[in-house]
Protein backbone atom coordinates (compact mmCIF):
# COMPACT_ATOMS: atom_id res chain seq x y z
CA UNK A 1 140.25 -45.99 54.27
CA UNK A 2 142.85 -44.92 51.44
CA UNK A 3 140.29 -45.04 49.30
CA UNK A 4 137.98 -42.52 51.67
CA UNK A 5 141.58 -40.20 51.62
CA UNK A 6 141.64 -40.08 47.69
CA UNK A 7 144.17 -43.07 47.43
CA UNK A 8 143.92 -45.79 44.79
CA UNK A 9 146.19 -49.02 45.00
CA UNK A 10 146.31 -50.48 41.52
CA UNK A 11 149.57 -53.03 42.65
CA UNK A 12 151.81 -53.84 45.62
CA UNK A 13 152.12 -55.86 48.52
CA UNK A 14 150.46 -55.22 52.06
CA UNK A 15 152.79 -56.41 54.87
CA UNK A 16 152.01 -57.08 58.64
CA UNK A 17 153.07 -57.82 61.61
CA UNK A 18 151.52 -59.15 64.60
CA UNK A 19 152.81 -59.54 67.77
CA UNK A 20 152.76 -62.96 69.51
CA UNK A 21 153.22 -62.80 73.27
CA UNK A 22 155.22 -65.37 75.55
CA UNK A 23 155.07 -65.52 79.21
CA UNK A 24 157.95 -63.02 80.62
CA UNK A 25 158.93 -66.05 82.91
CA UNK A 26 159.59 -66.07 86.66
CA UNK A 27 163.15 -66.27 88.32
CA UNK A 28 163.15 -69.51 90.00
CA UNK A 29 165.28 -69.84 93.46
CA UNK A 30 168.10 -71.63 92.09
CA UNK A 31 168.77 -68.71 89.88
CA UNK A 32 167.03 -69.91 86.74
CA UNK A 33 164.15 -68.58 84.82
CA UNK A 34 161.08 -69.87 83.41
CA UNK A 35 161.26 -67.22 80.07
CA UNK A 36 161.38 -68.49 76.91
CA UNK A 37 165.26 -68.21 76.01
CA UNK A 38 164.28 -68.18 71.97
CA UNK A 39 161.97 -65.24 72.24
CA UNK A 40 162.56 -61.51 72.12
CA UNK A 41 161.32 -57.97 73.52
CA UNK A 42 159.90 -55.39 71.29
CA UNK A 43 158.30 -52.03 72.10
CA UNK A 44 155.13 -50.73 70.31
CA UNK A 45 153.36 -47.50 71.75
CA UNK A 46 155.61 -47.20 74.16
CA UNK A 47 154.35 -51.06 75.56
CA UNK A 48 156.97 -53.86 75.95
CA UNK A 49 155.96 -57.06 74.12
CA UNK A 50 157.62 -60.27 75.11
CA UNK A 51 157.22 -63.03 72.38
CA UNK A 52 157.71 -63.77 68.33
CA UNK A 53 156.34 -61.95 65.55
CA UNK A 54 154.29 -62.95 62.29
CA UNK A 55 154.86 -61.48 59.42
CA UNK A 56 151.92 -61.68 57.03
CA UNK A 57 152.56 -60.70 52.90
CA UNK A 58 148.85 -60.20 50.90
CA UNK A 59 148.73 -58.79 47.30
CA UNK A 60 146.66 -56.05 46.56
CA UNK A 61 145.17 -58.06 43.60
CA UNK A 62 145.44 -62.05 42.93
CA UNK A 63 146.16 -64.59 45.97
CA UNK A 64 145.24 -62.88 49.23
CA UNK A 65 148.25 -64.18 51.01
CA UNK A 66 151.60 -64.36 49.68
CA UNK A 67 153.74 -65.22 52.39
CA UNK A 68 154.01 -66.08 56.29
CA UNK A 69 157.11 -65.94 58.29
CA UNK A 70 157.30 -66.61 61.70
CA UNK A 71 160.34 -64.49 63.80
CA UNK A 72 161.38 -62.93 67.18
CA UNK A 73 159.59 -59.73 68.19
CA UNK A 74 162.81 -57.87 67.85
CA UNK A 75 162.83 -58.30 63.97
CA UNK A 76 161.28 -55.31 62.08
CA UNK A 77 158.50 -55.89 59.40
CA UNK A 78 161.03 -54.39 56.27
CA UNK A 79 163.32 -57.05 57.45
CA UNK A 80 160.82 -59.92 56.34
């Protein structure tokens, strides 16, 4: 696609994130909940995601992946 726009990469890093959703949990009648206390929200167009994020570093030449990190949704991509 950058190519198609006029865009050459020649070196970098591609980072992304993907959203991995946990049940939202159920309020149980002695008060407690079923959600997953370690996990996050995060918004993305204008949906609420419930879950962890992976964080996914390729090269743009050499190894394809660089780097995995697994965090809450809340975390942005920059911050991995």
């Amino acid at each position: 696609m950058l190519y198609e726009l006029g865009y050459t990469v020649k070196e970098g890093h591609i980072q992304d994130g993907t959203i991995i959703e946990a049940p939202k949990g159920r309020k149980k009648p002695d008060g407690s909940s079923t959600r997953d206390p370690e996990a996050s929200f995060t918004k993305k167009n204008a949906r609420s995601y419930h879950g962890y994020k992976g964080h996914i570093q390729t090269a743009s030449k050499g190894p394809f992946i660089l780097n995995t990190t697994y965090t809450t949704a809340s975390v942005h991509d920059s911050q991995e």
